[in-house]
PDB file of N, CA and C in Angstrom:
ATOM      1  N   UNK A   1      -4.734  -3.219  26.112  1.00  0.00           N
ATOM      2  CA  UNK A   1      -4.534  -4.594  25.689  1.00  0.00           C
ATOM      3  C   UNK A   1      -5.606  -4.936  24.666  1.00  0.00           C
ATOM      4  N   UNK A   2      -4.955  -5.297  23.894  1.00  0.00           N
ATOM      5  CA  UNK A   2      -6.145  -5.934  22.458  1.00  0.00           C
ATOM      6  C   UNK A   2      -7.253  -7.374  23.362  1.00  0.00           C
ATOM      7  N   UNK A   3      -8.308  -6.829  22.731  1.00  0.00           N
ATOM      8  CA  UNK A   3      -9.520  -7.848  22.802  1.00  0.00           C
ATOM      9  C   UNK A   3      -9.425  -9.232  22.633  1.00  0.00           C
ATOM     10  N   UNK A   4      -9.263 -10.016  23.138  1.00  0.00           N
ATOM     11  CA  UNK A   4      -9.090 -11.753  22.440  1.00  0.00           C
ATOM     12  C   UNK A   4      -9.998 -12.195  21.375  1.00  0.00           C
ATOM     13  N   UNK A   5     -11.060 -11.461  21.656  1.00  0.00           N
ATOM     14  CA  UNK A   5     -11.571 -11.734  20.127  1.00  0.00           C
ATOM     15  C   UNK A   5     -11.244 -11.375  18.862  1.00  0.00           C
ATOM     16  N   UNK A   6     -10.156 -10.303  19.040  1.00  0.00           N
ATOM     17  CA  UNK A   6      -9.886  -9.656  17.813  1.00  0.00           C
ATOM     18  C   UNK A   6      -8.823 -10.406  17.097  1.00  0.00           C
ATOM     19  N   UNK A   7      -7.725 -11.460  17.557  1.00  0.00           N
ATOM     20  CA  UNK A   7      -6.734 -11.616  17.525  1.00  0.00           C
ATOM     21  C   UNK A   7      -7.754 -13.400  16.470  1.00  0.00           C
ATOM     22  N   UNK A   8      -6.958 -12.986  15.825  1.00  0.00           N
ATOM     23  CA  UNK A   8      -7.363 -14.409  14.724  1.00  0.00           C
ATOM     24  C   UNK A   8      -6.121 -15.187  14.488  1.00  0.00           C
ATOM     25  N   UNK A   9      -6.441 -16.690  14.251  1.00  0.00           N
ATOM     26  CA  UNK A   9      -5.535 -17.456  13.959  1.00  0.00           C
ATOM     27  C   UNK A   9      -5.711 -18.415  12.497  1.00  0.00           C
ATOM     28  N   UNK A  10      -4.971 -17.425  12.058  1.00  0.00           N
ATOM     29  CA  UNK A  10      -4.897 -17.353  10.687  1.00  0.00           C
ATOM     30  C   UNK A  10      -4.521 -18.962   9.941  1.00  0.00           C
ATOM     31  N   UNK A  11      -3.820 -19.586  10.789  1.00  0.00           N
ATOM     32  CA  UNK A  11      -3.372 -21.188  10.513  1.00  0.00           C
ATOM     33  C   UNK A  11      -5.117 -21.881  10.683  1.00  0.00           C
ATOM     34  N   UNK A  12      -5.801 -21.994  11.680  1.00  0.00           N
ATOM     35  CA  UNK A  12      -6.827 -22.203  11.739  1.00  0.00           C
ATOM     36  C   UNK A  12      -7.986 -21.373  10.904  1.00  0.00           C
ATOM     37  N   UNK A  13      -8.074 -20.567  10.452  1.00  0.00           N
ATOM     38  CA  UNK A  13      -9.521 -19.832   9.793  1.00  0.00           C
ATOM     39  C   UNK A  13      -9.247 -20.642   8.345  1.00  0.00           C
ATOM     40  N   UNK A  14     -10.457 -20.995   8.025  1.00  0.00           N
ATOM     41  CA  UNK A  14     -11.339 -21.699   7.079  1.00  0.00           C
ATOM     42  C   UNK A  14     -12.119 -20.862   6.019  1.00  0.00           C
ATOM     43  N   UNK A  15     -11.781 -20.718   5.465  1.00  0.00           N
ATOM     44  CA  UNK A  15     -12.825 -19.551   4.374  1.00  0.00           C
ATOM     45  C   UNK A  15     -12.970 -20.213   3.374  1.00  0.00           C
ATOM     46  N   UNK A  16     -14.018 -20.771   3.241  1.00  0.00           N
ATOM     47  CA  UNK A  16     -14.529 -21.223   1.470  1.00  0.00           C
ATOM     48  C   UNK A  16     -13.978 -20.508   0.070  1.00  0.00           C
ATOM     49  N   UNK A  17     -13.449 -21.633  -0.534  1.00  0.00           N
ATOM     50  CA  UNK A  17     -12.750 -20.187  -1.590  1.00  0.00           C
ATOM     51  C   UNK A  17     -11.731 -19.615  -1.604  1.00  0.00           C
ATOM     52  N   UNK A  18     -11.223 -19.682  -0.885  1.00  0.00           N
ATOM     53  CA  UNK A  18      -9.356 -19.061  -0.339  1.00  0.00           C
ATOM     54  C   UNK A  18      -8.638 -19.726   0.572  1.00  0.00           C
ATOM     55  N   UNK A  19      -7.564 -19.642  -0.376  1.00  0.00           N
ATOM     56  CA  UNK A  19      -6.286 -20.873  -0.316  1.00  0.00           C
ATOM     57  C   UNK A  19      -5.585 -19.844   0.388  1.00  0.00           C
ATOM     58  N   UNK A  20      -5.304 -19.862   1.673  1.00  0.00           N
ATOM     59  CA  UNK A  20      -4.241 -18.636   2.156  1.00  0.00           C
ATOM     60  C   UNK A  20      -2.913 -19.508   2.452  1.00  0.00           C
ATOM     61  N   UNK A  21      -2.621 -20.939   1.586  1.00  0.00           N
ATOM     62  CA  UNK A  21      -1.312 -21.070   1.656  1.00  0.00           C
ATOM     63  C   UNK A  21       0.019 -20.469   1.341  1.00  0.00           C
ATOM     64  N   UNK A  22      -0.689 -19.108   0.005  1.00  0.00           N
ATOM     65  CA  UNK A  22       0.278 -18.503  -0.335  1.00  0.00           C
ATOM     66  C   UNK A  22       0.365 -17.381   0.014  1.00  0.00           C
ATOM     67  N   UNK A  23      -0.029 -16.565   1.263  1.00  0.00           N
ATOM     68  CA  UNK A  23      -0.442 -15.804   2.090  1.00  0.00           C
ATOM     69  C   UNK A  23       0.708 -15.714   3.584  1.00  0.00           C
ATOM     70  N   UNK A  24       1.154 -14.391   3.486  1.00  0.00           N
ATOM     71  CA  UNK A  24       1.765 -14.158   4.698  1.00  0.00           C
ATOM     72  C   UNK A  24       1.236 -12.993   5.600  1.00  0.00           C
ATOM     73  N   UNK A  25       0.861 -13.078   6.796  1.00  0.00           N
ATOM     74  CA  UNK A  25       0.233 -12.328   7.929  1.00  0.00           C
ATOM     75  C   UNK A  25       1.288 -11.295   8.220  1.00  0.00           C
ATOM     76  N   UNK A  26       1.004 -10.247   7.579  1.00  0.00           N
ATOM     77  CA  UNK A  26       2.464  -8.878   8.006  1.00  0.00           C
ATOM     78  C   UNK A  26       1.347  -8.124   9.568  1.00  0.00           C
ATOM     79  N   UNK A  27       1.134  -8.966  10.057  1.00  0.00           N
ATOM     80  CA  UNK A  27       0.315  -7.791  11.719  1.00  0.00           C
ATOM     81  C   UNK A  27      -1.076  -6.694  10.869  1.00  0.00           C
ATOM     82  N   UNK A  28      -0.795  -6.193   9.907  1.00  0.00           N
ATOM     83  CA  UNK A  28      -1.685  -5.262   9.079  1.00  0.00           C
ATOM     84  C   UNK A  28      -2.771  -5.283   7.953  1.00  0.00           C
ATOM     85  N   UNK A  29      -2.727  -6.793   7.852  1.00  0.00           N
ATOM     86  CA  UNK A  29      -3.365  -7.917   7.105  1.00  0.00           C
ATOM     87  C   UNK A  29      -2.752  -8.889   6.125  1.00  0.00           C
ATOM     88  N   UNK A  30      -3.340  -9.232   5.352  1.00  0.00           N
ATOM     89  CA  UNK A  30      -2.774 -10.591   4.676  1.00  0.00           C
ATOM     90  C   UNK A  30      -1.901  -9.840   3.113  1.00  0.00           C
ATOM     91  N   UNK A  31      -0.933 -10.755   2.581  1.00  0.00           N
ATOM     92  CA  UNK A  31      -0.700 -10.246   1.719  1.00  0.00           C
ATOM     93  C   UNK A  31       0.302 -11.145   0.810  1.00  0.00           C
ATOM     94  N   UNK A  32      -0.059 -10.985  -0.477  1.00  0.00           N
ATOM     95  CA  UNK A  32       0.611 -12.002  -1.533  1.00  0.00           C
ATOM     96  C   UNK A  32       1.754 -12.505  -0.907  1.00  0.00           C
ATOM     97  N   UNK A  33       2.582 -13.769  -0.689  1.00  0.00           N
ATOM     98  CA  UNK A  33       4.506 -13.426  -0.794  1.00  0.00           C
ATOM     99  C   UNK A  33       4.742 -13.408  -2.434  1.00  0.00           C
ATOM    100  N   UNK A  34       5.531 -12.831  -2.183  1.00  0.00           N
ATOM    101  CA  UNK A  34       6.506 -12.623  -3.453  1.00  0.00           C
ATOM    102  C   UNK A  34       6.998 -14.143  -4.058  1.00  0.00           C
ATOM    103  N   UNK A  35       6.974 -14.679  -5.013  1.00  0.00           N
ATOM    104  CA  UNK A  35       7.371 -15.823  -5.869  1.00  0.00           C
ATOM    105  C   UNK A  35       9.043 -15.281  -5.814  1.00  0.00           C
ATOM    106  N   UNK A  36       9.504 -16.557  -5.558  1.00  0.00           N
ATOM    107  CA  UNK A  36      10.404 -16.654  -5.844  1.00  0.00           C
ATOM    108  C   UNK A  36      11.188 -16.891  -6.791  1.00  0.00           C
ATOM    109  N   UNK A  37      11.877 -16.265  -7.465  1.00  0.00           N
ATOM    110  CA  UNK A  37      12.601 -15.811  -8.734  1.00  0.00           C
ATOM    111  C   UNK A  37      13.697 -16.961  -8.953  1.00  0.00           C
ATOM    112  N   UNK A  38      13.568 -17.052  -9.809  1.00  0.00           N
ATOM    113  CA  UNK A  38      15.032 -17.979 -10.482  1.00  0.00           C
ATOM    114  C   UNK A  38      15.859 -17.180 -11.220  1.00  0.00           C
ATOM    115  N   UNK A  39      16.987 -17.201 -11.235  1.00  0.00           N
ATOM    116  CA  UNK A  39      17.714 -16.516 -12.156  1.00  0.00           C
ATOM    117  C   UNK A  39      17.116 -16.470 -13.934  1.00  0.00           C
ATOM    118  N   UNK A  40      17.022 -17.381 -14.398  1.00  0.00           N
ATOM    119  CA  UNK A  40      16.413 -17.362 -15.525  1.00  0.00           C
ATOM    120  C   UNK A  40      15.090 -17.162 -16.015  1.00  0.00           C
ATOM    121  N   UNK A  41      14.098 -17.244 -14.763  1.00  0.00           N
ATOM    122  CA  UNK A  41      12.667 -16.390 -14.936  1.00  0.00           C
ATOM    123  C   UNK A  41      12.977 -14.805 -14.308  1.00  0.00           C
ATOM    124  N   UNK A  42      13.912 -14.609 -13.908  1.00  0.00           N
ATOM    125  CA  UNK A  42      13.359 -12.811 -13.907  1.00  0.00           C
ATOM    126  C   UNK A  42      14.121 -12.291 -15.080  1.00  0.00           C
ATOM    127  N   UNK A  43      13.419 -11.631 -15.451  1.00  0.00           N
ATOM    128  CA  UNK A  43      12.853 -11.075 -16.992  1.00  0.00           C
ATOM    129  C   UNK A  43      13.841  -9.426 -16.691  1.00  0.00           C
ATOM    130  N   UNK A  44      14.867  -8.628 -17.496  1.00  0.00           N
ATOM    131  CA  UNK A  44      14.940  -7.306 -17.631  1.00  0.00           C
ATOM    132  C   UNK A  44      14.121  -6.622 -18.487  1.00  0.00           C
ATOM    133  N   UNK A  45      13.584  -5.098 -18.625  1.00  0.00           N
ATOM    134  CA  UNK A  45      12.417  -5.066 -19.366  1.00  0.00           C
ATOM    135  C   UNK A  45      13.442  -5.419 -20.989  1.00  0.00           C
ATOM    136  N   UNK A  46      12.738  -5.598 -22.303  1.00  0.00           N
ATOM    137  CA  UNK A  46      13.727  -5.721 -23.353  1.00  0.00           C
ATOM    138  C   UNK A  46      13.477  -4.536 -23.634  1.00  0.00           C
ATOM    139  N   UNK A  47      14.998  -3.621 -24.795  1.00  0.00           N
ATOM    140  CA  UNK A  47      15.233  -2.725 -24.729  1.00  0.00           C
ATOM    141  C   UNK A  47      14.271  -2.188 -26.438  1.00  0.00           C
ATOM    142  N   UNK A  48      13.594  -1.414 -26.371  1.00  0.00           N
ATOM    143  CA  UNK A  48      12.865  -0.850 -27.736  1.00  0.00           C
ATOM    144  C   UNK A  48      12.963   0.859 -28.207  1.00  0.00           C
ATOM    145  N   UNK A  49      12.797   1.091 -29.259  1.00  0.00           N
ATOM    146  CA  UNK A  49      12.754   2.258 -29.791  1.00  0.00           C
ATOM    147  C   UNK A  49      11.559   2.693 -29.950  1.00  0.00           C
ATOM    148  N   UNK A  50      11.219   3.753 -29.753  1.00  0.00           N
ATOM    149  CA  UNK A  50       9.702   4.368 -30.088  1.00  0.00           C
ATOM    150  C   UNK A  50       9.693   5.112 -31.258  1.00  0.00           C
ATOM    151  N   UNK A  51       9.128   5.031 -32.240  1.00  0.00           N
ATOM    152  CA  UNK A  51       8.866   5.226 -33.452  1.00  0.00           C
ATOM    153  C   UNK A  51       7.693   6.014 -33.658  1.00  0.00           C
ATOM    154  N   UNK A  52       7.813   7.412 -34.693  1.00  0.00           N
ATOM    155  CA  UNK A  52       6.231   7.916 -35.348  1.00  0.00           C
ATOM    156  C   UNK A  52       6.438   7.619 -36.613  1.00  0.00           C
ATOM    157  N   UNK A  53       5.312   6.683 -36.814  1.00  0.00           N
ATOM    158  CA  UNK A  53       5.369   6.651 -37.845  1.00  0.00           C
ATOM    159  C   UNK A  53       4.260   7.955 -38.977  1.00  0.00           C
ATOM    160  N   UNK A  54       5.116   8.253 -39.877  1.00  0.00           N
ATOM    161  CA  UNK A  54       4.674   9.643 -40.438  1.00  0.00           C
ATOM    162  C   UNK A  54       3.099   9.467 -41.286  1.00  0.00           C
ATOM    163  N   UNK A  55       3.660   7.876 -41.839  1.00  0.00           N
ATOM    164  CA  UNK A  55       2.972   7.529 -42.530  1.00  0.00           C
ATOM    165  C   UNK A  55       1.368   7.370 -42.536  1.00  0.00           C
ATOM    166  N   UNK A  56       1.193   7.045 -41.240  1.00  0.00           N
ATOM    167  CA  UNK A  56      -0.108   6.913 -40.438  1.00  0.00           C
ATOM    168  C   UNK A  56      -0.195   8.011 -39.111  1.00  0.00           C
ATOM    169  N   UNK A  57       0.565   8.909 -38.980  1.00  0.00           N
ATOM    170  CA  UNK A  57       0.333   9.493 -38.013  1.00  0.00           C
ATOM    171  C   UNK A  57       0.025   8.973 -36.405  1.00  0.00           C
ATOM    172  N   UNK A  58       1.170   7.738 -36.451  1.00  0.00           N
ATOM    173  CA  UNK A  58       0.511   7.190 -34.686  1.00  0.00           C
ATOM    174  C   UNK A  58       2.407   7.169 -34.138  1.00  0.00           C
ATOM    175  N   UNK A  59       2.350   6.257 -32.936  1.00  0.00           N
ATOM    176  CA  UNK A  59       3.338   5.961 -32.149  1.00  0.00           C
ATOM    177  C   UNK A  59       3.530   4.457 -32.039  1.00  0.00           C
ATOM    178  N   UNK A  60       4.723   4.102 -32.517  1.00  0.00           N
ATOM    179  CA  UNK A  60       4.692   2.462 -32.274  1.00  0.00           C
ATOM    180  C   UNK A  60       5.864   2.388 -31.503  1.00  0.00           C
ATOM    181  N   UNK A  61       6.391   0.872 -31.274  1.00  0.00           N
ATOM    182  CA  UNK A  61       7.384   0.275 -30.282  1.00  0.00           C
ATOM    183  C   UNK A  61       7.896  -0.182 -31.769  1.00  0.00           C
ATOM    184  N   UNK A  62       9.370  -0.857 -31.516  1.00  0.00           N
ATOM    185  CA  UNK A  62      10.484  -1.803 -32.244  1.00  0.00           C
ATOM    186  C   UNK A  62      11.108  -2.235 -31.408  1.00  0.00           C
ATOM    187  N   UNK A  63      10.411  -3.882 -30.813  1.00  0.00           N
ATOM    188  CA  UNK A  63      11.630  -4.444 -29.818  1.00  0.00           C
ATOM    189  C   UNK A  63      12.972  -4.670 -30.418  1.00  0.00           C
ATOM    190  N   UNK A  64      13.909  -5.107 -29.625  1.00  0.00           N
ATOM    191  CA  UNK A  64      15.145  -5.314 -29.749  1.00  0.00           C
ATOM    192  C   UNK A  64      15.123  -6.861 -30.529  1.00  0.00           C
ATOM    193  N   UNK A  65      15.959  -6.912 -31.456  1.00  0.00           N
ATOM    194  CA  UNK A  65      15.998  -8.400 -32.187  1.00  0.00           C
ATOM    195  C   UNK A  65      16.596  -9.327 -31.267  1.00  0.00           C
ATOM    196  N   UNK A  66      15.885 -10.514 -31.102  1.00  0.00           N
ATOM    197  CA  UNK A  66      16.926 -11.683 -30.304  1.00  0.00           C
ATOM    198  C   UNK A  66      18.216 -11.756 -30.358  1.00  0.00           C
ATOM    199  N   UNK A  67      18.614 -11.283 -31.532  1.00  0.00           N
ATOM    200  CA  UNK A  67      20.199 -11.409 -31.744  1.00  0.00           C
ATOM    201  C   UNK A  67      20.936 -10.111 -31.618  1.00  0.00           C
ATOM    202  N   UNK A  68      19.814  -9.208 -31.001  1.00  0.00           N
ATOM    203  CA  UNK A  68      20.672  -7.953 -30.498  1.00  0.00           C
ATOM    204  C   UNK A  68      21.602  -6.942 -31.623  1.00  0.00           C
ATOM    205  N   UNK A  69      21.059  -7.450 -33.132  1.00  0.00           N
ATOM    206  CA  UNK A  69      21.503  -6.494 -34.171  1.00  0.00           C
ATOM    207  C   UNK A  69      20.696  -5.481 -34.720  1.00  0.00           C
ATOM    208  N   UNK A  70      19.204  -5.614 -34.536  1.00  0.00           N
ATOM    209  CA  UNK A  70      18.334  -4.922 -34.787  1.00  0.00           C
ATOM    210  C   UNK A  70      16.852  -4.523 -34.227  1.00  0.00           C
ATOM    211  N   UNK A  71      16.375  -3.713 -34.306  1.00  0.00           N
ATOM    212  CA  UNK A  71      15.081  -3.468 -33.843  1.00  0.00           C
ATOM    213  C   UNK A  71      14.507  -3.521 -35.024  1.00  0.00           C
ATOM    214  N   UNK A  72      13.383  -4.292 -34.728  1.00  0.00           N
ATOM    215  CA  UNK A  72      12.161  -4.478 -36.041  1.00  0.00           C
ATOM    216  C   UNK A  72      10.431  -4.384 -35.450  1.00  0.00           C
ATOM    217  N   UNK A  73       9.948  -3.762 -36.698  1.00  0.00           N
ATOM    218  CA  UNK A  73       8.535  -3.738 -36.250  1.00  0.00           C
ATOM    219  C   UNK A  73       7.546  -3.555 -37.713  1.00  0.00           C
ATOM    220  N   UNK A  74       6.422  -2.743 -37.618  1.00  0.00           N
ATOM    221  CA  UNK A  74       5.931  -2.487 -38.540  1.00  0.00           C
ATOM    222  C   UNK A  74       4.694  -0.677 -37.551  1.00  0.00           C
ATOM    223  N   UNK A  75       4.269  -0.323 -38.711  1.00  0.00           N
ATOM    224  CA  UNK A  75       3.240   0.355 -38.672  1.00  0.00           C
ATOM    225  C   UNK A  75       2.324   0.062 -37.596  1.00  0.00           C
ATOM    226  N   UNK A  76       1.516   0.458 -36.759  1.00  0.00           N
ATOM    227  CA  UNK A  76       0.158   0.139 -35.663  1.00  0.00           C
ATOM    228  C   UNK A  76      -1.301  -0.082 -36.939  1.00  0.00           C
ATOM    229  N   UNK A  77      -1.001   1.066 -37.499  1.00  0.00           N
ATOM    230  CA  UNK A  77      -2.154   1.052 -38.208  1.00  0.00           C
ATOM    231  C   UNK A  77      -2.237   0.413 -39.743  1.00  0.00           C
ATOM    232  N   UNK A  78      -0.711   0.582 -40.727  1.00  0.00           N
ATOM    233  CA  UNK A  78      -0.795   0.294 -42.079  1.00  0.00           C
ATOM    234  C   UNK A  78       0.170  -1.137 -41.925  1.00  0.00           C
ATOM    235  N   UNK A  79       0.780  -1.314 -40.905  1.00  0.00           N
ATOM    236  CA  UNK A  79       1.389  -2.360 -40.974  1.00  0.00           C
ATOM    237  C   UNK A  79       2.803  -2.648 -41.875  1.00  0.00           C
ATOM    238  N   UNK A  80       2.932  -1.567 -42.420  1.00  0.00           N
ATOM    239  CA  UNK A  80       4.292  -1.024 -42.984  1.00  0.00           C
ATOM    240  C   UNK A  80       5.450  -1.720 -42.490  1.00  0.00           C
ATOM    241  N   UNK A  81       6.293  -2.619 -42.418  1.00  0.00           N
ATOM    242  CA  UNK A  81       7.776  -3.484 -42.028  1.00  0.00           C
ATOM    243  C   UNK A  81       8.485  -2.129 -41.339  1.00  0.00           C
ATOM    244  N   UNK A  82       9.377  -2.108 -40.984  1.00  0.00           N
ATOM    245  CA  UNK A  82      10.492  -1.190 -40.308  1.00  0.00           C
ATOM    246  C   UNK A  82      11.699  -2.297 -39.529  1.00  0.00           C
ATOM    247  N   UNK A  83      12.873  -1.828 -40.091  1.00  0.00           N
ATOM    248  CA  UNK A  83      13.810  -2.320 -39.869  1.00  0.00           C
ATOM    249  C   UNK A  83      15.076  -1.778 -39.205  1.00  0.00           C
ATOM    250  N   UNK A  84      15.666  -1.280 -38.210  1.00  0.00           N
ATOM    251  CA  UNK A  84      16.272  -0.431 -37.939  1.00  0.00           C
ATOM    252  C   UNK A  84      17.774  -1.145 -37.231  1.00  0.00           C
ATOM    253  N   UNK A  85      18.752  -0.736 -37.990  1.00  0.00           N
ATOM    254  CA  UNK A  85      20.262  -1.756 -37.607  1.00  0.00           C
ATOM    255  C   UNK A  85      20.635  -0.711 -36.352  1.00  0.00           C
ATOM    256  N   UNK A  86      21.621  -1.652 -35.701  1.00  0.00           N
ATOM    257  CA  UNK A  86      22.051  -1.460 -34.289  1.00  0.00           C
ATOM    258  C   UNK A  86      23.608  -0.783 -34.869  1.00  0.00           C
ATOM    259  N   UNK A  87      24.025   0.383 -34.454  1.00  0.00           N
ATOM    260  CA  UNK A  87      25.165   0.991 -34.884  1.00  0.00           C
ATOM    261  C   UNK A  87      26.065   0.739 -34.148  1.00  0.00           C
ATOM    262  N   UNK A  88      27.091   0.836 -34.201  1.00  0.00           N
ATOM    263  CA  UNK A  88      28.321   0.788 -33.789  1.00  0.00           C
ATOM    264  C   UNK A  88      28.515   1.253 -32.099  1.00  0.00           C
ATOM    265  N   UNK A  89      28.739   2.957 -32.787  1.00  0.00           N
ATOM    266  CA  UNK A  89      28.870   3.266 -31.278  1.00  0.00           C
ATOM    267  C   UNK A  89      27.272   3.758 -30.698  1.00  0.00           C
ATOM    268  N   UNK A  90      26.452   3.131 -31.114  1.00  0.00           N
ATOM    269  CA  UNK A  90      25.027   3.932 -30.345  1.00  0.00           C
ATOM    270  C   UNK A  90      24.693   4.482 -30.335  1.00  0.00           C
ATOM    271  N   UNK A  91      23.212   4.780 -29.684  1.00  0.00           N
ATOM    272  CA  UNK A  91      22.312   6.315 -29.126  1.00  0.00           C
ATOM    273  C   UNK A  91      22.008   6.208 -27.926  1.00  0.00           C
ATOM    274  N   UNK A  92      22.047   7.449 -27.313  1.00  0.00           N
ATOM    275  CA  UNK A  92      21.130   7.259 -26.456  1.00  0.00           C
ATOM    276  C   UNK A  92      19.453   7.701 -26.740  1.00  0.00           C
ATOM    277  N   UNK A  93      19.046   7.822 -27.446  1.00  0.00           N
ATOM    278  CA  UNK A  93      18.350   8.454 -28.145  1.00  0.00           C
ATOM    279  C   UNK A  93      17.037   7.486 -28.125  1.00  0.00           C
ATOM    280  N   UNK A  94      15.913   7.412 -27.733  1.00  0.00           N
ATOM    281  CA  UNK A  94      15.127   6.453 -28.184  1.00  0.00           C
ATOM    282  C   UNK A  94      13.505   6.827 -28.665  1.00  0.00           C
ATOM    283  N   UNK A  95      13.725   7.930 -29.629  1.00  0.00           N
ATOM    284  CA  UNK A  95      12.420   8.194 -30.233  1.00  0.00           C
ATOM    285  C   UNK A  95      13.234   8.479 -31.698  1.00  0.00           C
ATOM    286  N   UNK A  96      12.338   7.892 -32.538  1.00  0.00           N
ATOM    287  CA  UNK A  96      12.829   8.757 -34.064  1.00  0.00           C
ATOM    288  C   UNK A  96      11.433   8.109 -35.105  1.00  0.00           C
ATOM    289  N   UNK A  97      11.548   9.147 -35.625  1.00  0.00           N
ATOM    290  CA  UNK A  97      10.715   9.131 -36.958  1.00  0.00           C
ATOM    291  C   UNK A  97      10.746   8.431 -38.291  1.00  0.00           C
ATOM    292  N   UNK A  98       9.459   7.794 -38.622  1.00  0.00           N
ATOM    293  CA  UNK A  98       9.930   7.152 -40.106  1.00  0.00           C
ATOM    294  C   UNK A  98       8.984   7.184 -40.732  1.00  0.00           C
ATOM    295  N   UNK A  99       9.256   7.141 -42.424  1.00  0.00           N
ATOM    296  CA  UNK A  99       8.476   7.877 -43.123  1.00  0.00           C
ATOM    297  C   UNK A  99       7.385   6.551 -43.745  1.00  0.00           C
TER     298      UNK A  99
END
């Protein structure tokens, strides 16, 4: 049988500094809850292309355009524009090179 001293009551403990209103007791200790999601705050990751650029010799991203016709970006290092149109039937493909 567990010790009575060991057994804490977590509604009652007082700790300077910590708000454990947003705190749920899983038996194994304390732990964030999860926020609750709205349909329109959970986020899918957005979809990007990974790019080398030749020009500078690095690796960049091109998110997806808001309007879902293009991926745009530039250079990491020279800052170079890059513009890349959304094709027809697709890739699956998501690395390519530009000069």
């Amino acid at each position: 049988m567990a010790d009575p001293r060991d057994i804490v009551d977590i509604q009652g403990l007082d700790i300077q500094g910590l708000d454990i209103r947003g705190l749920d007791n899983h038996g194994d200790g304390l732990r964030a809850r999860e926020p609750k999601s709205s349909p329109t705050s959970a986020s899918a990751p957005k979809p990007f292309l990974m790019i080398w650029f030749r020009c500078c010799s690095a690796y960049g991203r091109l998110p997806k355009s808001a309007d879902g016709l293009s991926y745009a970006g530039r250079c990491p290092k020279c800052l170079a524009k890059l513009e890349v149109p959304v094709g027809e039937g697709g890739t699956s493909r998501r690395m390519f090179e530009a000069e």
